[in-house]
C-alpha atoms as a PDB file:
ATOM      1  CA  UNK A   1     -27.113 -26.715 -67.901  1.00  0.00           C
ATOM      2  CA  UNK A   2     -24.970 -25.951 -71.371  1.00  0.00           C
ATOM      3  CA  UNK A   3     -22.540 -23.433 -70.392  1.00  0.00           C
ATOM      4  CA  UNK A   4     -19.769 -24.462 -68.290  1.00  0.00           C
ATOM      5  CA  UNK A   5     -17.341 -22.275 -66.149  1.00  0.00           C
ATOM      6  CA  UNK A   6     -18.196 -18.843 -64.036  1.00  0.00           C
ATOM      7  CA  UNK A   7     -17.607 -15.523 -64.050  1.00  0.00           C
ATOM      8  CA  UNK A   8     -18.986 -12.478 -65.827  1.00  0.00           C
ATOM      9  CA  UNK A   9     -19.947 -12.515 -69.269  1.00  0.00           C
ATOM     10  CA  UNK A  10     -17.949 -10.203 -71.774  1.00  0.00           C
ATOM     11  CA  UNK A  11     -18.494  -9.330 -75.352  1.00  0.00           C
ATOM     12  CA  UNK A  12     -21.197 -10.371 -77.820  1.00  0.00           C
ATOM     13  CA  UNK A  13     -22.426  -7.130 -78.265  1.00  0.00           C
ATOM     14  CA  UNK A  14     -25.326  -7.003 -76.549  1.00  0.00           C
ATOM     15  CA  UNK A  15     -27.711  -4.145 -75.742  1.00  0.00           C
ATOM     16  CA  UNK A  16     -31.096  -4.021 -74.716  1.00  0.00           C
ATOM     17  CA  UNK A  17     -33.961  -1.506 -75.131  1.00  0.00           C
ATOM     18  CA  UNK A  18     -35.955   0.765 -77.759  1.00  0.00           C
ATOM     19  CA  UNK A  19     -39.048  -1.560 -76.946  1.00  0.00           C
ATOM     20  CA  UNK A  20     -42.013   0.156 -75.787  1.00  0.00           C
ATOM     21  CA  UNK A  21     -45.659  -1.644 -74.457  1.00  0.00           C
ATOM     22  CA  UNK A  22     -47.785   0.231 -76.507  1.00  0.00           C
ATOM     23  CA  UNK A  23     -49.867  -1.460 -79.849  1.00  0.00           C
ATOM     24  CA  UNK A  24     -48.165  -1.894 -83.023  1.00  0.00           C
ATOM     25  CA  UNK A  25     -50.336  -0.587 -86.372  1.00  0.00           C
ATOM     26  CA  UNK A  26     -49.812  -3.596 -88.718  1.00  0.00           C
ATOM     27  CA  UNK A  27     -50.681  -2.183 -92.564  1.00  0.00           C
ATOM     28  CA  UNK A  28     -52.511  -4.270 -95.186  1.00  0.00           C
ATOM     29  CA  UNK A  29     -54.763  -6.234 -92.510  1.00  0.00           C
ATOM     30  CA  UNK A  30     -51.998  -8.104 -91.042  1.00  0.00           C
ATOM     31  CA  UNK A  31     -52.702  -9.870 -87.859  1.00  0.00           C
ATOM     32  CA  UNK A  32     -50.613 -11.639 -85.314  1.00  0.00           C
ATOM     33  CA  UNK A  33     -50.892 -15.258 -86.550  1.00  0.00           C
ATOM     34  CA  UNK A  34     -50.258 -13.502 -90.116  1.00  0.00           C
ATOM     35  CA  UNK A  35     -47.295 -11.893 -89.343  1.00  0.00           C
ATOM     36  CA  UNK A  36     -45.797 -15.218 -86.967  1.00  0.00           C
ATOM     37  CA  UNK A  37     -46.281 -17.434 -89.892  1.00  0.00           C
ATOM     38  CA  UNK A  38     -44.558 -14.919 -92.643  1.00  0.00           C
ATOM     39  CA  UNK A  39     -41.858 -13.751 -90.464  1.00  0.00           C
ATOM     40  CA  UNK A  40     -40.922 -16.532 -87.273  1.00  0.00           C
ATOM     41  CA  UNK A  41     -37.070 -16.616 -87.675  1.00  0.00           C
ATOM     42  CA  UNK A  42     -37.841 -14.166 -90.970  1.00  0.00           C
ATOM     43  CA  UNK A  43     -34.780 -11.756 -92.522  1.00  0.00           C
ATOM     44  CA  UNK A  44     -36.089  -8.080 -93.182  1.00  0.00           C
ATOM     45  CA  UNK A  45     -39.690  -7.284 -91.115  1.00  0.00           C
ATOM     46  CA  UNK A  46     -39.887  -4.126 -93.413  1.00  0.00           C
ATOM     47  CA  UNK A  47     -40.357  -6.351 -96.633  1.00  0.00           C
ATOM     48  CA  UNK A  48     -43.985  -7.318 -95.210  1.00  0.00           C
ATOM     49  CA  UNK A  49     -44.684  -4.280 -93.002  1.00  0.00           C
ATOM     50  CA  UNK A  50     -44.022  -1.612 -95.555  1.00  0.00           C
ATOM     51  CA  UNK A  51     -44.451   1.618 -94.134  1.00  0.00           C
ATOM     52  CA  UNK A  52     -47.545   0.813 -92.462  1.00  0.00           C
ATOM     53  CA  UNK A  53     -45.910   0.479 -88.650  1.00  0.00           C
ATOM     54  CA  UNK A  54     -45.880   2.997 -85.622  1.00  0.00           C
ATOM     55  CA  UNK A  55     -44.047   2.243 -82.586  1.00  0.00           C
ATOM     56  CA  UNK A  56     -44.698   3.721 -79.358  1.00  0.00           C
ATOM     57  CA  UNK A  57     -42.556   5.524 -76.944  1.00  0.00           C
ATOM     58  CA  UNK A  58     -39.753   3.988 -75.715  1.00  0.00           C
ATOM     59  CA  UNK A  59     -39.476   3.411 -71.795  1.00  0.00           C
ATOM     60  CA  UNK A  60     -35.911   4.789 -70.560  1.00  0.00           C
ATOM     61  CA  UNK A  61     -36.387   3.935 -67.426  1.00  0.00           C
ATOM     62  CA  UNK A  62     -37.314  -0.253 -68.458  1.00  0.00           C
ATOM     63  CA  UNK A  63     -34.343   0.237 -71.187  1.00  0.00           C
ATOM     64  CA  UNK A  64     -32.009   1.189 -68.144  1.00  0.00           C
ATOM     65  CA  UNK A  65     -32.917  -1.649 -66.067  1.00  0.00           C
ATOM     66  CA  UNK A  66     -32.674  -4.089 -69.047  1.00  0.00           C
ATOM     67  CA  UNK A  67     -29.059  -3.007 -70.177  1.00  0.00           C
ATOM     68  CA  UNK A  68     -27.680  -2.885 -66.877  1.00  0.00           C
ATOM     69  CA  UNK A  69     -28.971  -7.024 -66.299  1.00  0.00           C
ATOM     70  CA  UNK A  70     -27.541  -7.520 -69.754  1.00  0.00           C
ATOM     71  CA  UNK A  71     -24.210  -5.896 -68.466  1.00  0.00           C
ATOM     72  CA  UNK A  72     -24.399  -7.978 -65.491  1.00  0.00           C
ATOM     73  CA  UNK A  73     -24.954 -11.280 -66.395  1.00  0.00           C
ATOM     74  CA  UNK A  74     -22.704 -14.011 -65.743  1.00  0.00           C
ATOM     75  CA  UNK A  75     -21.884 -17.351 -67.021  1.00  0.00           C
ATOM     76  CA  UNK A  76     -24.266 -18.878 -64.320  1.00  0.00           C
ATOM     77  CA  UNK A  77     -26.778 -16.965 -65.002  1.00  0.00           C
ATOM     78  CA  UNK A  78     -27.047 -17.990 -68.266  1.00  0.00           C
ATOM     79  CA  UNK A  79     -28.765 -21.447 -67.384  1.00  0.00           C
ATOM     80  CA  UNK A  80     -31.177 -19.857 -66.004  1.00  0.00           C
ATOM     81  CA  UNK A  81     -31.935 -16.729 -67.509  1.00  0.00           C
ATOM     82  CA  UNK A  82     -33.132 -15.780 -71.123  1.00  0.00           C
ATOM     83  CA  UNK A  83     -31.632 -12.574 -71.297  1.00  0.00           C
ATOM     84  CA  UNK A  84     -28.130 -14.262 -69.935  1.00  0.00           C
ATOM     85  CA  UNK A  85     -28.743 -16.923 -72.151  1.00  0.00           C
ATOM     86  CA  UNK A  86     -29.116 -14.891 -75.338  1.00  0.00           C
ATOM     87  CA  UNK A  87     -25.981 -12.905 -74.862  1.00  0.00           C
ATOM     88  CA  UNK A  88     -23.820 -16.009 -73.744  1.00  0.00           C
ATOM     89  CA  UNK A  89     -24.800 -17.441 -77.023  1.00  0.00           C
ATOM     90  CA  UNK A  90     -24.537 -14.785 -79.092  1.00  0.00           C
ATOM     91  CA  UNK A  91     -20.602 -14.545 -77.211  1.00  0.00           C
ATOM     92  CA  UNK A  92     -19.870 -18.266 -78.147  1.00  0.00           C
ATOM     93  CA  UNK A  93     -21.549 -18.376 -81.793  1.00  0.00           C
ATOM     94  CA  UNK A  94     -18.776 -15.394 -82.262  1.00  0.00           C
ATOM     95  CA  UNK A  95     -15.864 -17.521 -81.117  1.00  0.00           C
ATOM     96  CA  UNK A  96     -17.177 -20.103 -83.436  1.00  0.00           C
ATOM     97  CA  UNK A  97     -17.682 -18.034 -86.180  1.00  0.00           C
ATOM     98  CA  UNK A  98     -14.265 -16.174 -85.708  1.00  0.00           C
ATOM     99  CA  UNK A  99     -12.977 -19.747 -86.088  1.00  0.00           C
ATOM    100  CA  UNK A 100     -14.387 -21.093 -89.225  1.00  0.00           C
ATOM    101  CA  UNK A 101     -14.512 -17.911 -91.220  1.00  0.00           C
ATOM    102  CA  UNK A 102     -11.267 -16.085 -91.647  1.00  0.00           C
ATOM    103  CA  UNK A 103     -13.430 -12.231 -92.533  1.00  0.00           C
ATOM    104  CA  UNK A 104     -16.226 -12.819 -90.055  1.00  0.00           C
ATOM    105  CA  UNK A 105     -17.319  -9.761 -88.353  1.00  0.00           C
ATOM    106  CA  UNK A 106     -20.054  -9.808 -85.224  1.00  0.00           C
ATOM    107  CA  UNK A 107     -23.510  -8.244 -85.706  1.00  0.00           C
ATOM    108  CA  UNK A 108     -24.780  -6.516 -83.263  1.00  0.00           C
ATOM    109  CA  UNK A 109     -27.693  -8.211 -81.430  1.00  0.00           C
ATOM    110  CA  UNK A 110     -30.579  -6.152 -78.962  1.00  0.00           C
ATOM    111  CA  UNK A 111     -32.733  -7.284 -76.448  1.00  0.00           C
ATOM    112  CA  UNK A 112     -36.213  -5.672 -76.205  1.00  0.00           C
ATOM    113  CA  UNK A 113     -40.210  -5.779 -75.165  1.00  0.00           C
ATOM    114  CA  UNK A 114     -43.006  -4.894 -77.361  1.00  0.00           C
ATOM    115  CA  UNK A 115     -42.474  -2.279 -80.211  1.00  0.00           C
ATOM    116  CA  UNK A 116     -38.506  -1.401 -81.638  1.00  0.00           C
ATOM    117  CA  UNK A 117     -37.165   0.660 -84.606  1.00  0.00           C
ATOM    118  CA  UNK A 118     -34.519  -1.390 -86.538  1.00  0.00           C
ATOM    119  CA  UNK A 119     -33.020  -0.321 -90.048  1.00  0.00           C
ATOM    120  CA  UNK A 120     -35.393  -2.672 -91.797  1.00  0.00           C
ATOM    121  CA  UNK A 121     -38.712  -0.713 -90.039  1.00  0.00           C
ATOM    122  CA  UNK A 122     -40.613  -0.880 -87.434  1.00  0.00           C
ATOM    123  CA  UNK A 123     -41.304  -4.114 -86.097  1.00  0.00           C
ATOM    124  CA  UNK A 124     -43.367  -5.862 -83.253  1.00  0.00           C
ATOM    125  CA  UNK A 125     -42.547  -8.648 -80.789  1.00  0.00           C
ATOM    126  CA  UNK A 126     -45.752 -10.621 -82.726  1.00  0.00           C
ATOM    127  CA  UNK A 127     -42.870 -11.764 -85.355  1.00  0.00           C
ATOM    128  CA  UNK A 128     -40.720 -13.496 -83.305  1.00  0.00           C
ATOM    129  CA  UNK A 129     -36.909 -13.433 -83.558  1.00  0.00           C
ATOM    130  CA  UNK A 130     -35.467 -11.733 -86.364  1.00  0.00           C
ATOM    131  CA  UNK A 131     -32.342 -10.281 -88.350  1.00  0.00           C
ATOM    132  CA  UNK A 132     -31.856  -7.433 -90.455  1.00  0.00           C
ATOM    133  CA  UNK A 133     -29.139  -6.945 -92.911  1.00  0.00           C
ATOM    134  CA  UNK A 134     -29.161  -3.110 -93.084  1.00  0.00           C
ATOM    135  CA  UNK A 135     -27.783  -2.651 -89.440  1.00  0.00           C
ATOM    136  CA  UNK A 136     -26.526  -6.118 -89.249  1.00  0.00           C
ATOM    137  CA  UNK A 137     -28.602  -6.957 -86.289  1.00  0.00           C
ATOM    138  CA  UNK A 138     -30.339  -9.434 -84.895  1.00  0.00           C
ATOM    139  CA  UNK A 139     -33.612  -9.068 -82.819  1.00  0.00           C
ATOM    140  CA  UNK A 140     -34.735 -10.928 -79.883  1.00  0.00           C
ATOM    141  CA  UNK A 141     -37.344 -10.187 -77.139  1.00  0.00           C
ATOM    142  CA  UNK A 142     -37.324 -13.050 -74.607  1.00  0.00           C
ATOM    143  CA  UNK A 143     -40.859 -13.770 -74.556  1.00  0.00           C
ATOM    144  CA  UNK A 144     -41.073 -15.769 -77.689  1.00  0.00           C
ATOM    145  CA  UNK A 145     -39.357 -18.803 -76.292  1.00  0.00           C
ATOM    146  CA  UNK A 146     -42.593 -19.048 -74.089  1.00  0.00           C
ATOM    147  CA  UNK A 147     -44.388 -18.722 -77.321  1.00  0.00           C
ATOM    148  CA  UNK A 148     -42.518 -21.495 -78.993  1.00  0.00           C
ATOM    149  CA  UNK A 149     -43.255 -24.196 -76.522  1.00  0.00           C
ATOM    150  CA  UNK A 150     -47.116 -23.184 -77.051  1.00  0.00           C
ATOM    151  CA  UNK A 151     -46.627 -23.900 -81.027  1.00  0.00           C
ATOM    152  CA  UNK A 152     -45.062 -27.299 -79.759  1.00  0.00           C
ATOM    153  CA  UNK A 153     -41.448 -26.534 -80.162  1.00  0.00           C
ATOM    154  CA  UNK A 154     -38.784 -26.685 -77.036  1.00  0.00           C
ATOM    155  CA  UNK A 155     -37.890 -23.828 -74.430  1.00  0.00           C
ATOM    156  CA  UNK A 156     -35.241 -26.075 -73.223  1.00  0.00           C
ATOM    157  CA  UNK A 157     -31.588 -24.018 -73.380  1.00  0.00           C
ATOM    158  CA  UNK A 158     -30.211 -25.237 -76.317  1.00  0.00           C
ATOM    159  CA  UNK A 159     -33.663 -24.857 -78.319  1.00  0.00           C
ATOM    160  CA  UNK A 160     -33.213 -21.558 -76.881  1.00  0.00           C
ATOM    161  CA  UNK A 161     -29.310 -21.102 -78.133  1.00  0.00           C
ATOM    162  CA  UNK A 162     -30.482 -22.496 -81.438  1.00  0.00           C
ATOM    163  CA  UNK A 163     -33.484 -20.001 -82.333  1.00  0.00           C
ATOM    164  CA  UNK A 164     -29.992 -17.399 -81.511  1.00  0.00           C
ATOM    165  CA  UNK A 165     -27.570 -19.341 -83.799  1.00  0.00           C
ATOM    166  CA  UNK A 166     -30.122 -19.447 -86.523  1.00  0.00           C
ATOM    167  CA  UNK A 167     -30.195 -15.797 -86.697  1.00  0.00           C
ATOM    168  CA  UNK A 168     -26.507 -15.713 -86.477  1.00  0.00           C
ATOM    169  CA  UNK A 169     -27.092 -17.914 -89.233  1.00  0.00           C
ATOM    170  CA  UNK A 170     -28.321 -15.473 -91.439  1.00  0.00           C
ATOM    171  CA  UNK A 171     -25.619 -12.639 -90.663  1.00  0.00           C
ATOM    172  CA  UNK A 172     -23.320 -15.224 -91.566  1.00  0.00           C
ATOM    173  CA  UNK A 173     -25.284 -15.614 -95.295  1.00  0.00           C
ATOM    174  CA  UNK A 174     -25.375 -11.579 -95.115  1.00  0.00           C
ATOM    175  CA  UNK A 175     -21.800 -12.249 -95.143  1.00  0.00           C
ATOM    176  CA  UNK A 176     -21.096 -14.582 -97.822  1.00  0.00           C
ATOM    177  CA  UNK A 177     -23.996 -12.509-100.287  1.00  0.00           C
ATOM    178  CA  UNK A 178     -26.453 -15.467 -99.995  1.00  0.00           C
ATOM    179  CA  UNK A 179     -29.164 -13.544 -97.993  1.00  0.00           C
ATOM    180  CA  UNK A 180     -29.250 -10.977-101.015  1.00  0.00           C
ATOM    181  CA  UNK A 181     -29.624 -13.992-103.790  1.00  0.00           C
ATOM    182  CA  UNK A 182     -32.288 -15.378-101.849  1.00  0.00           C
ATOM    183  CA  UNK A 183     -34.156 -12.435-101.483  1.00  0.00           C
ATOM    184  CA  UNK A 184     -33.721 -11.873-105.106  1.00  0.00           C
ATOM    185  CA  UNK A 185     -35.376 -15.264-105.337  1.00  0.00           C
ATOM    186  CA  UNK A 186     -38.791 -14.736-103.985  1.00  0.00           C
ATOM    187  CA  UNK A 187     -40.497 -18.078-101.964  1.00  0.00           C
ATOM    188  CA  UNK A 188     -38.431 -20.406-103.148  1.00  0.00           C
ATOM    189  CA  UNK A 189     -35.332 -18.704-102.305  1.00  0.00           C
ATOM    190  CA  UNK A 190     -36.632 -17.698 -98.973  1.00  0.00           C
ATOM    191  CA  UNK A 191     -36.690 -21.473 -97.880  1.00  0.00           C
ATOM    192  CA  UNK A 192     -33.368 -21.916 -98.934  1.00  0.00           C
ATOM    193  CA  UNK A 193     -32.292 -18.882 -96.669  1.00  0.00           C
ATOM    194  CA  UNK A 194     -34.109 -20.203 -93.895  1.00  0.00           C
ATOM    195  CA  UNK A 195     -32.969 -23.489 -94.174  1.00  0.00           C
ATOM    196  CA  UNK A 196     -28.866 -22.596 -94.652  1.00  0.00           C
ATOM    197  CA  UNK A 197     -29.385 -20.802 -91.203  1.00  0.00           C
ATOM    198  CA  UNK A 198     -30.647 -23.951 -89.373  1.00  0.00           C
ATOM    199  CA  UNK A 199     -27.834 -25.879 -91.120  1.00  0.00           C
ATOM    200  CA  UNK A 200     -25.290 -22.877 -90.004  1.00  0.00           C
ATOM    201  CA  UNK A 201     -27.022 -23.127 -86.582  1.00  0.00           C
ATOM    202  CA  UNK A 202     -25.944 -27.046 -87.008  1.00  0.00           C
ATOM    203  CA  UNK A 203     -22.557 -26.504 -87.447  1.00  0.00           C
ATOM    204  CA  UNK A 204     -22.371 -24.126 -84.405  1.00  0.00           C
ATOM    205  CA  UNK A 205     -24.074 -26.749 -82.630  1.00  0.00           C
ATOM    206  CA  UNK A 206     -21.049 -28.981 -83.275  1.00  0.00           C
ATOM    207  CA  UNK A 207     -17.955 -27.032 -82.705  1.00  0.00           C
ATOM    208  CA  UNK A 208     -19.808 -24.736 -79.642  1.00  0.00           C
ATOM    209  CA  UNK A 209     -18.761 -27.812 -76.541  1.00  0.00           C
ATOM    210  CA  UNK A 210     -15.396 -28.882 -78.368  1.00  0.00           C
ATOM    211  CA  UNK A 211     -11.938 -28.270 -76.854  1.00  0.00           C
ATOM    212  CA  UNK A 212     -10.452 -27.128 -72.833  1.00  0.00           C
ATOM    213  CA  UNK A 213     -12.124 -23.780 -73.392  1.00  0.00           C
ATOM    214  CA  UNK A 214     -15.751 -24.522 -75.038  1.00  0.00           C
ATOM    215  CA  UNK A 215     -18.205 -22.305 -73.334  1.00  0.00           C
ATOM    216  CA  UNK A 216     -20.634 -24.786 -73.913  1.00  0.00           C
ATOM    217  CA  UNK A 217     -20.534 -28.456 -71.338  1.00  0.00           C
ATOM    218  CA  UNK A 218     -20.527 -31.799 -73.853  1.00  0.00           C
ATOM    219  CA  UNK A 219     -24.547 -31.555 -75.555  1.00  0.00           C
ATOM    220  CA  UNK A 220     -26.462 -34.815 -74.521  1.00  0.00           C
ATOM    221  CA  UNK A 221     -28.654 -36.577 -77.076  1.00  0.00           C
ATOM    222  CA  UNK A 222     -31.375 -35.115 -75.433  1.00  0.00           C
ATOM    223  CA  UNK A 223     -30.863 -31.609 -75.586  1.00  0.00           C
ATOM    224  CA  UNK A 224     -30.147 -32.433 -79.571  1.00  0.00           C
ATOM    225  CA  UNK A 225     -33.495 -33.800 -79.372  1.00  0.00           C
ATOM    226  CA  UNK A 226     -34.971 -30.589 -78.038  1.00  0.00           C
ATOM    227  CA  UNK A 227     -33.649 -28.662 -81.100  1.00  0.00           C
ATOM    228  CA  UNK A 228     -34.983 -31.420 -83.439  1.00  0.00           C
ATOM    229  CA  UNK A 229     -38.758 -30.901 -81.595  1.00  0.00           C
ATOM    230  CA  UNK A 230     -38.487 -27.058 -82.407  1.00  0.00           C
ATOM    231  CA  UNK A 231     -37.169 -27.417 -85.629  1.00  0.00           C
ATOM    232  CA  UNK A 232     -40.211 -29.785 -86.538  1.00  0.00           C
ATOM    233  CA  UNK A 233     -42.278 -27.275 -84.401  1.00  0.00           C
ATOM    234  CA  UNK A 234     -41.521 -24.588 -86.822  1.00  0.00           C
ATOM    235  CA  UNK A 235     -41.757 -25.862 -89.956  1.00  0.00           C
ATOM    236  CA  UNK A 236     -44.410 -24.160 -92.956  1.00  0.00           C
ATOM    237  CA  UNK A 237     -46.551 -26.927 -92.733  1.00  0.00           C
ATOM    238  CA  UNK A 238     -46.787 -27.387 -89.119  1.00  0.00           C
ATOM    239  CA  UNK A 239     -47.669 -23.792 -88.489  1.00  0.00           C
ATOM    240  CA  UNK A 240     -50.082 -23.658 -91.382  1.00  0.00           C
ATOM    241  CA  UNK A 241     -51.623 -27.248 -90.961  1.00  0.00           C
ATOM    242  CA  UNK A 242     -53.612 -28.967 -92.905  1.00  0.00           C
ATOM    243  CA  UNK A 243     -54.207 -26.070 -95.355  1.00  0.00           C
ATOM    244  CA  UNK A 244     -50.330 -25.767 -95.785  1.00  0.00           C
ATOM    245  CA  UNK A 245     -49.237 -25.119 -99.294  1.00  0.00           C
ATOM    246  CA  UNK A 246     -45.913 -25.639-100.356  1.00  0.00           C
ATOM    247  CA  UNK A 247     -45.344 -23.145-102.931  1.00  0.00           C
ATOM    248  CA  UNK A 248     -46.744 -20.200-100.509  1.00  0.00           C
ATOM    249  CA  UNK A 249     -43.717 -21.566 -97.550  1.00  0.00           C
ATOM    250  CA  UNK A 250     -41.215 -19.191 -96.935  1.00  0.00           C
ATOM    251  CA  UNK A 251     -39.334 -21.267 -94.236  1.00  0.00           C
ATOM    252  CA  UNK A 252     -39.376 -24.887 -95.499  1.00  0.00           C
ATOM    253  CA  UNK A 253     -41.336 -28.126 -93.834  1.00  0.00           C
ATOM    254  CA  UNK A 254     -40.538 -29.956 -90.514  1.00  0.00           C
ATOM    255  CA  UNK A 255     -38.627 -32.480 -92.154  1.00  0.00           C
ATOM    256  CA  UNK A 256     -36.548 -30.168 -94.309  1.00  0.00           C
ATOM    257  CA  UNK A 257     -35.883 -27.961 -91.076  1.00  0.00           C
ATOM    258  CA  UNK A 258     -34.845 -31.193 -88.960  1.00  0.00           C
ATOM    259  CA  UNK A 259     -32.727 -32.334 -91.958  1.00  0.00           C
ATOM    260  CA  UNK A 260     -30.385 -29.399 -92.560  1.00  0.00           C
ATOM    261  CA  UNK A 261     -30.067 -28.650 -89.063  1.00  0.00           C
ATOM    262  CA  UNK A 262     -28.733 -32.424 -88.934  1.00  0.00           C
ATOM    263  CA  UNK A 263     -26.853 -31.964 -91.708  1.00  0.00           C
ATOM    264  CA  UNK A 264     -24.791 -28.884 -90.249  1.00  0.00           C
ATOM    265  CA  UNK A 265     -24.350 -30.672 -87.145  1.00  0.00           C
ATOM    266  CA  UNK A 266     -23.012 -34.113 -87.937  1.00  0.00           C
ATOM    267  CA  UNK A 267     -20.952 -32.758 -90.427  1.00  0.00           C
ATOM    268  CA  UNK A 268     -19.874 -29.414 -88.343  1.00  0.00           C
ATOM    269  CA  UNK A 269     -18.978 -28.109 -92.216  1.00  0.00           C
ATOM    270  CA  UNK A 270     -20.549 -25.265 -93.594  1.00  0.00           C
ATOM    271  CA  UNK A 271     -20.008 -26.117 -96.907  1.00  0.00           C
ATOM    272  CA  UNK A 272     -22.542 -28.792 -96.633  1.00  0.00           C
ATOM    273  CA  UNK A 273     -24.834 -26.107 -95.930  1.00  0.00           C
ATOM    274  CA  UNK A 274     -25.347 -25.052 -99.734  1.00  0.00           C
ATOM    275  CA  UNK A 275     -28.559 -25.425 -99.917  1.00  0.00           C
ATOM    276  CA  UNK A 276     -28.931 -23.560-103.459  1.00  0.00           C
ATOM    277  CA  UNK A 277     -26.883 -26.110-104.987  1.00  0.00           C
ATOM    278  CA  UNK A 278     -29.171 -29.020-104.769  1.00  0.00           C
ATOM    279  CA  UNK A 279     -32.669 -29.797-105.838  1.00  0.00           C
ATOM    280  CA  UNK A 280     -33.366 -31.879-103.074  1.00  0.00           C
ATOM    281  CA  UNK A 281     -34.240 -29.738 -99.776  1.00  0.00           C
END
């Protein structure tokens, strides 16, 4: 268990649907261990996918069913249910957010299955979670967290919570202008990105189970652990092996992912999260 309390779960705005079971066309040759590798926890699909993506037909009836459980879940449900769990968090990285940052605004986050059409492009549940800055939204379809225990990660809740604060993460650097400098940057500022979200994920991590009315119960050493295992899992060089080259990584190395996510969380200070103001990821 990480959330404490009961009762019905309101706010985070949370909607489900525009999925669809159907085959994604990936252009340029790009296959699913491709596309996980480029874009797992990436920032815009389109800037890979190009134009080259179809979706298929939505399923209204599916959509129905999946906004209505989003609409119904409560705070119970969320320790035991991904979809619960993903809008809970997404409710409590707000409060947190709406705490530390005086012009913080909520993104809009979507549930969904297979195929979706998101102001970045079409994208595919092959490339894992995901947020995109032109309709400030981030992406999830449940089925990854299954995914990342295969690559060696943690589906543990607050591995879970943390894959959804580290795309908060980036809304937050949408916020502040960082995700555009980075993406100015090419590779290099691409790791920086991703590793100031896992540090922003850190501090969330801190300030999510403090005070009478934290939605979150007191996080055991363990459950920090988890996030520390997925972190590692996730890194360039553990999902490229022993082929891994440095200057192709987009995301940054086990250790650099385990380090800033540290670093936000001890310290529970964003500032320490500048990671374009050292040379020393």
């Amino acid at each position: 268990m990480t959330f404490q309390g009961s009762g019905p779960l309101d706010g985070g705005n949370v909607s489900g649907g525009g999925g669809g079971g159907g085959r994604i066309a990936m252009g340029g040759g790009l296959g699913l261990v491709v596309t996980v590798v480029a874009l797992l926890f990436g920032v815009n699909p389109g800037d890979i996918m190009g134009g080259g993506a179809t979706s298929s037909q939505t399923s209204t009836g599916s959509d129905a069913a999946l906004q209505e459980h989003i609409d119904n879940c409560t705070i119970e449900q969320a320790n035991t249910d991904d979809v619960c769990r993903i809008k809970a968090t997404a409710i409590s990285v707000n409060k947190v957010w709406g705490d530390l940052m005086g012009d913080y605004t909520e993104p809009s986050v979507r549930i969904f299955s297979g195929n979706i059409n998101t102001g970045c492009g079409a994208a595919s549940s092959a490339m894992g979670p995901f947020y995109c800055p032109a309709d400030e939204t981030a992406y999830f379809d449940p089925s990854f967290f299954a995914e990342l225990k295969r690559m060696g990660g943690s589906d543990g809740p607050l591995a879970q919570e943390y894959v959804v604060a580290h795309e908060f993460g980036h809304h937050v650097e949408n916020l502040t202008g960082v995700l555009a400098k980075g993406q100015r940057m090419g590779n290099d500022g691409s790791v920086r990105v991703e590793l100031q979200a896992d540090c922003l994920a850190g501090v969330w991590a801190q300030h999510a189970d403090d005070g009478p009315d934290a939605m979150l119960a007191p996080l055991t050493d363990d459950q920090i652990a988890s996030v520390i295992q997925t972190a590692k899992a996730i890194g360039d060089d553990s999902i490229q092996g022993s082929n891994s080259n440095p200057e192709g990584w987009t995301h940054g190395s086990a250790r650099q992912r385990q380090r800033w996510f540290t670093t936000g969380y001890e310290s529970g200070n964003p500032k320490r999260c500048d990671t374009f103001a050292t040379n020393d990821l």
